[in-house]
N, C-alpha and C. Protein backbone atom coordinates (compact mmCIF):
# COMPACT_ATOMS: atom_id res chain seq x y z
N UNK A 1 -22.69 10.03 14.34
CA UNK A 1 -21.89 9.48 15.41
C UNK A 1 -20.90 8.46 14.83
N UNK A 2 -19.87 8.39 15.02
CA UNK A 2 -18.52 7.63 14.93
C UNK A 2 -18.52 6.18 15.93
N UNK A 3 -18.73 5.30 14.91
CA UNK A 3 -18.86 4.26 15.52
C UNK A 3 -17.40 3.21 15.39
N UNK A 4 -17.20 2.50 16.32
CA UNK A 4 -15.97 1.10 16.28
C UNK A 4 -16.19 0.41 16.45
N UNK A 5 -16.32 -1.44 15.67
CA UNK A 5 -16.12 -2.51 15.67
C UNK A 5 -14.49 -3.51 15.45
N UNK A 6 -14.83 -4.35 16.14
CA UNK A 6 -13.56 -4.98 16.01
C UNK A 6 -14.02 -6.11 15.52
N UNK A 7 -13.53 -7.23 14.73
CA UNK A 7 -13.98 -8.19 14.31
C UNK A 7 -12.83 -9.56 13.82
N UNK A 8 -12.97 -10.69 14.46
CA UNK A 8 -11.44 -11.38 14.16
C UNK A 8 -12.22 -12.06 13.22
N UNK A 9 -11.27 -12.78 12.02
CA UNK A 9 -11.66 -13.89 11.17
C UNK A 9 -10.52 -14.80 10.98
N UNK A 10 -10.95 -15.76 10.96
CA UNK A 10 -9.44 -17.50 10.74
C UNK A 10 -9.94 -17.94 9.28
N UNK A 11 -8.42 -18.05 9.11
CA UNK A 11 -8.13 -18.73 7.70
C UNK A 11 -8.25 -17.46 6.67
N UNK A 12 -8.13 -16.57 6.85
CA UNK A 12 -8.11 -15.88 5.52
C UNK A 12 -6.81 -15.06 5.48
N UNK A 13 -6.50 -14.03 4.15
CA UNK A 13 -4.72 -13.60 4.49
C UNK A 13 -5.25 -12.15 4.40
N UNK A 14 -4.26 -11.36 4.85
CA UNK A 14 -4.47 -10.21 4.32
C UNK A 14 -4.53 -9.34 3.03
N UNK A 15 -3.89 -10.33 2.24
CA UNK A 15 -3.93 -9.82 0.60
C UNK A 15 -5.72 -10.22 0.74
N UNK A 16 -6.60 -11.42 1.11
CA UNK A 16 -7.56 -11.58 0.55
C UNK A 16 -8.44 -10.12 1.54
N UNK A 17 -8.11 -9.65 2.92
CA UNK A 17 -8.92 -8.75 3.48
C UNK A 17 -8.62 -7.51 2.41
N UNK A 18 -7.90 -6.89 2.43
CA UNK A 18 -7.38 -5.77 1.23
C UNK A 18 -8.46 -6.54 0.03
N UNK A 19 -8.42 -7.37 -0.51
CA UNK A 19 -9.43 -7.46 -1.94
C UNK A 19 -10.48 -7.23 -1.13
N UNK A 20 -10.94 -8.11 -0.41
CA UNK A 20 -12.45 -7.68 -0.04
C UNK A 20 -12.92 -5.82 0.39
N UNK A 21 -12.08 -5.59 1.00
CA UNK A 21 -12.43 -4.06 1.13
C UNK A 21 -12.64 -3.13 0.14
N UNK A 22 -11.31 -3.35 -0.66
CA UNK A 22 -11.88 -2.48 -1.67
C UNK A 22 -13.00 -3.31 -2.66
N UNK A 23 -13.15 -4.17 -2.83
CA UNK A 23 -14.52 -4.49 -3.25
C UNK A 23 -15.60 -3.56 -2.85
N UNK A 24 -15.25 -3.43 -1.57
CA UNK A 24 -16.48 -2.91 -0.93
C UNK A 24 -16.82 -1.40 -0.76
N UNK A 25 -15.79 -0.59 -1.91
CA UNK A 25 -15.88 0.55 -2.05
C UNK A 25 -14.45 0.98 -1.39
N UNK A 26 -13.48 0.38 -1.16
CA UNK A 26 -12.47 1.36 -0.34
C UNK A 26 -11.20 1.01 -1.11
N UNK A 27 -9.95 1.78 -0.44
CA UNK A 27 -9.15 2.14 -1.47
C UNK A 27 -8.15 2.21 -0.71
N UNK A 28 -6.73 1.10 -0.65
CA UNK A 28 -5.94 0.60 -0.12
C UNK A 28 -4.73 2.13 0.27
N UNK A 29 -4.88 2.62 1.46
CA UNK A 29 -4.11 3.69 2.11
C UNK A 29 -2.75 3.64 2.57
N UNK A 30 -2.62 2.06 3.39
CA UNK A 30 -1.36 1.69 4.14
C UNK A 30 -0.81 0.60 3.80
N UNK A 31 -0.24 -0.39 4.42
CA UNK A 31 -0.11 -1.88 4.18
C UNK A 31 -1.31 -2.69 5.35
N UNK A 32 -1.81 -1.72 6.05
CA UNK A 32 -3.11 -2.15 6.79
C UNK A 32 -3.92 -1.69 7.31
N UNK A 33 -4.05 -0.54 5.95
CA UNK A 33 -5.20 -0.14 6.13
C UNK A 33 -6.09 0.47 4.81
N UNK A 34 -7.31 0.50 5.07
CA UNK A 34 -7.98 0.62 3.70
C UNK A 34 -9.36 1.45 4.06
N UNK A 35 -9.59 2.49 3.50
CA UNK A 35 -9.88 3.96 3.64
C UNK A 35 -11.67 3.75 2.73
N UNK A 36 -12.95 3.98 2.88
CA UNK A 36 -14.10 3.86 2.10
C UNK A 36 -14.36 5.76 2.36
N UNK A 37 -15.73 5.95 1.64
CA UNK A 37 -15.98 7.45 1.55
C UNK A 37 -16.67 7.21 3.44
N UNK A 38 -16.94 6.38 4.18
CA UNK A 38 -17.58 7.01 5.64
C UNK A 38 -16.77 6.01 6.61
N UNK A 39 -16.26 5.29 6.14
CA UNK A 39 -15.18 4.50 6.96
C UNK A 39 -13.70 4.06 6.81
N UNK A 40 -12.81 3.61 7.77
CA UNK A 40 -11.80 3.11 7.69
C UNK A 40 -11.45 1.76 8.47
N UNK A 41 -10.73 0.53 7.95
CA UNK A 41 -10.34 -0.41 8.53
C UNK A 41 -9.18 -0.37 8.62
N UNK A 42 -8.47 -0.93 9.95
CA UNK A 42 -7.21 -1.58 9.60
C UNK A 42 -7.28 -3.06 10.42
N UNK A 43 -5.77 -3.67 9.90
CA UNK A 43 -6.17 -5.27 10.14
C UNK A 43 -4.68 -5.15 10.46
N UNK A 44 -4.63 -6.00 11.35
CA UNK A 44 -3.24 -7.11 11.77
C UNK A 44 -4.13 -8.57 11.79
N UNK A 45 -2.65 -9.21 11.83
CA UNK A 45 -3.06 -10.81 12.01
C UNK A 45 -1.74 -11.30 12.56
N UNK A 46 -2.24 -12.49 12.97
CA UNK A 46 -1.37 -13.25 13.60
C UNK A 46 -1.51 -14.96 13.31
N UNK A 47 -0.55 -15.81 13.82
CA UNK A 47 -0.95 -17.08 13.68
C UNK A 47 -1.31 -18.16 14.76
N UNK A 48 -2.56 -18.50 14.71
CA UNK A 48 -2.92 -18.90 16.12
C UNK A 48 -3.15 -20.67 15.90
N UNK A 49 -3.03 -21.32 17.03
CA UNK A 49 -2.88 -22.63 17.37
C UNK A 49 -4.26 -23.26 17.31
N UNK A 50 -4.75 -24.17 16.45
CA UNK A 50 -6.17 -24.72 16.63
C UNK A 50 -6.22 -26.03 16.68
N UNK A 51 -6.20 -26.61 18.44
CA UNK A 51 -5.77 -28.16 18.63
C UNK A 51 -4.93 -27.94 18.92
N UNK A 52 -3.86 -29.59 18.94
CA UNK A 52 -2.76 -29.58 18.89
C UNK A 52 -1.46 -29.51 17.83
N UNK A 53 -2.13 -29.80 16.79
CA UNK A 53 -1.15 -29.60 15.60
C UNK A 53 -1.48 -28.64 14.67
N UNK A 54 -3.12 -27.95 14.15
CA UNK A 54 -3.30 -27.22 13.43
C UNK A 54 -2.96 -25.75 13.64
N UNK A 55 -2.74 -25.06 13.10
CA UNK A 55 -2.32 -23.59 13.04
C UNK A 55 -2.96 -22.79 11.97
N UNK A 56 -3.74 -21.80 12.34
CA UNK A 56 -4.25 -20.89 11.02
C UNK A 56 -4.03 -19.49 11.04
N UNK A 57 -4.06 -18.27 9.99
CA UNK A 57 -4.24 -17.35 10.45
C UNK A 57 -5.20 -16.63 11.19
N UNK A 58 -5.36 -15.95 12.03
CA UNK A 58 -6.13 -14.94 12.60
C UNK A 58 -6.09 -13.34 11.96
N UNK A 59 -6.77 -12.71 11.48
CA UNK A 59 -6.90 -11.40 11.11
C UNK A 59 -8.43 -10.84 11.95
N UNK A 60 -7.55 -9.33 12.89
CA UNK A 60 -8.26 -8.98 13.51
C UNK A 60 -8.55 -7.82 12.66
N UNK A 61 -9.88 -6.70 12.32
CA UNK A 61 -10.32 -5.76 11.64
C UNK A 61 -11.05 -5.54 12.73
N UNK A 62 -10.04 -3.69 12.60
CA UNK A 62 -11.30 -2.82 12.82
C UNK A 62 -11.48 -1.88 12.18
N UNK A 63 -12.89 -1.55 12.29
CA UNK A 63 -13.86 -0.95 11.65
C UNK A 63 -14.11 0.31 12.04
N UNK A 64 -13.99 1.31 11.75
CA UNK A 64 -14.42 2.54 12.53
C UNK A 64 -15.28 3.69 11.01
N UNK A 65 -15.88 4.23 11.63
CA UNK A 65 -16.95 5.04 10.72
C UNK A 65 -18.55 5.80 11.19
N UNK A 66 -19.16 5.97 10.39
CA UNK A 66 -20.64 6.61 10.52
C UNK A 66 -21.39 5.27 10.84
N UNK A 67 -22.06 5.59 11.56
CA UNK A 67 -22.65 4.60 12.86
C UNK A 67 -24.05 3.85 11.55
N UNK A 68 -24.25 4.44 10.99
CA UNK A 68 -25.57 4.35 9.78
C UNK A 68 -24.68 3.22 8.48
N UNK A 69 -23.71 3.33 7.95
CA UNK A 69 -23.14 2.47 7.09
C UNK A 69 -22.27 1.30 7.99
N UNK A 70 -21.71 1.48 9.26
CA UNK A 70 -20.76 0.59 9.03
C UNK A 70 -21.45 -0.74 9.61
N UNK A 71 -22.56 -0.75 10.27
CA UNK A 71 -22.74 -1.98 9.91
C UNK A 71 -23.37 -3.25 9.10
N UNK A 72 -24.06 -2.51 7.90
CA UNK A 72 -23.41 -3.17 6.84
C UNK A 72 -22.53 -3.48 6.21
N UNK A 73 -21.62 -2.58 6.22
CA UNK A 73 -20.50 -2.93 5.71
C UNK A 73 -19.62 -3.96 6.03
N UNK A 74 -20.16 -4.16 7.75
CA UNK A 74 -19.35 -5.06 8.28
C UNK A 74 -20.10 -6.37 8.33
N UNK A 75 -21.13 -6.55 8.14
CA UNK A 75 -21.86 -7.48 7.98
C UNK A 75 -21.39 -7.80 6.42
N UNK A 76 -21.69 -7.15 5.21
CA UNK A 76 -20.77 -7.73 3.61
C UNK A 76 -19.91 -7.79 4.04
N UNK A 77 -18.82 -7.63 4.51
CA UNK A 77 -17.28 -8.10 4.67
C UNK A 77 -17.27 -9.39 5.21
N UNK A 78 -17.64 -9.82 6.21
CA UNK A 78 -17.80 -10.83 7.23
C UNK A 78 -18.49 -12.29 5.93
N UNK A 79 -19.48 -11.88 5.59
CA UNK A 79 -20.19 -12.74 4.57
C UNK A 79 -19.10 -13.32 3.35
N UNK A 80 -18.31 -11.91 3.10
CA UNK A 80 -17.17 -12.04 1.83
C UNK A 80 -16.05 -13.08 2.39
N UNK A 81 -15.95 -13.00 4.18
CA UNK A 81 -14.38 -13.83 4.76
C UNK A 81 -15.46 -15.18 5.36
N UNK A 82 -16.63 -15.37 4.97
CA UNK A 82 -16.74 -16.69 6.04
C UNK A 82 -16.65 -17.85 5.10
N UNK A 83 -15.54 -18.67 6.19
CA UNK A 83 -14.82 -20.04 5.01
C UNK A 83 -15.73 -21.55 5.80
N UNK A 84 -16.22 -22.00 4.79
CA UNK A 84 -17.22 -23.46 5.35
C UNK A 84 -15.90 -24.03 5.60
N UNK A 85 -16.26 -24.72 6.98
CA UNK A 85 -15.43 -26.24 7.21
C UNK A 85 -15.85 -27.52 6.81
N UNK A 86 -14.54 -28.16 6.46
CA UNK A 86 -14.89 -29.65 6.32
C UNK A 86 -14.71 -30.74 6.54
């Protein structure tokens, strides 16, 4: 079964989502999108307002694939983009 996740992350760029993917076995297809042997992501982003003066990126990924891998996969990805605050 063909499964879809969507997943947003702040503060990271898309050059760093593209490294992490293919880290993760996949192999850069589009300018946003990146292709594994049972799944595919693509990502947009945007720049969103946090407060009144801060601004970060937003990159939304989705995930689509075999219902059995992708969510690990999306669980290592997520682990690879989460940035500690300080």
């Amino acid at each position: 079964m063909v499964a879809r996740l969507e997943r947003s992350f702040r503060g990271i760029s898309e050059r760093l989502v593209i490294r992490y993917l293919t880290n993760l076995g996949g192999e850069q297809v589009a300018a946003d999108t990146v292709e594994g042997d049972d799944w595919t992501a693509t990502f947009t982003s945007e720049t969103v307002g946090v407060g009144p003066s801060l601004q970060l990126t937003e990159v939304t990924v989705v995930f689509e694939g075999n219902d059995d891998t992708l969510g690990p996969l999306v669980e290592r990805f997520a682990q690879k983009a989460m940035r500690a605050g300080g």
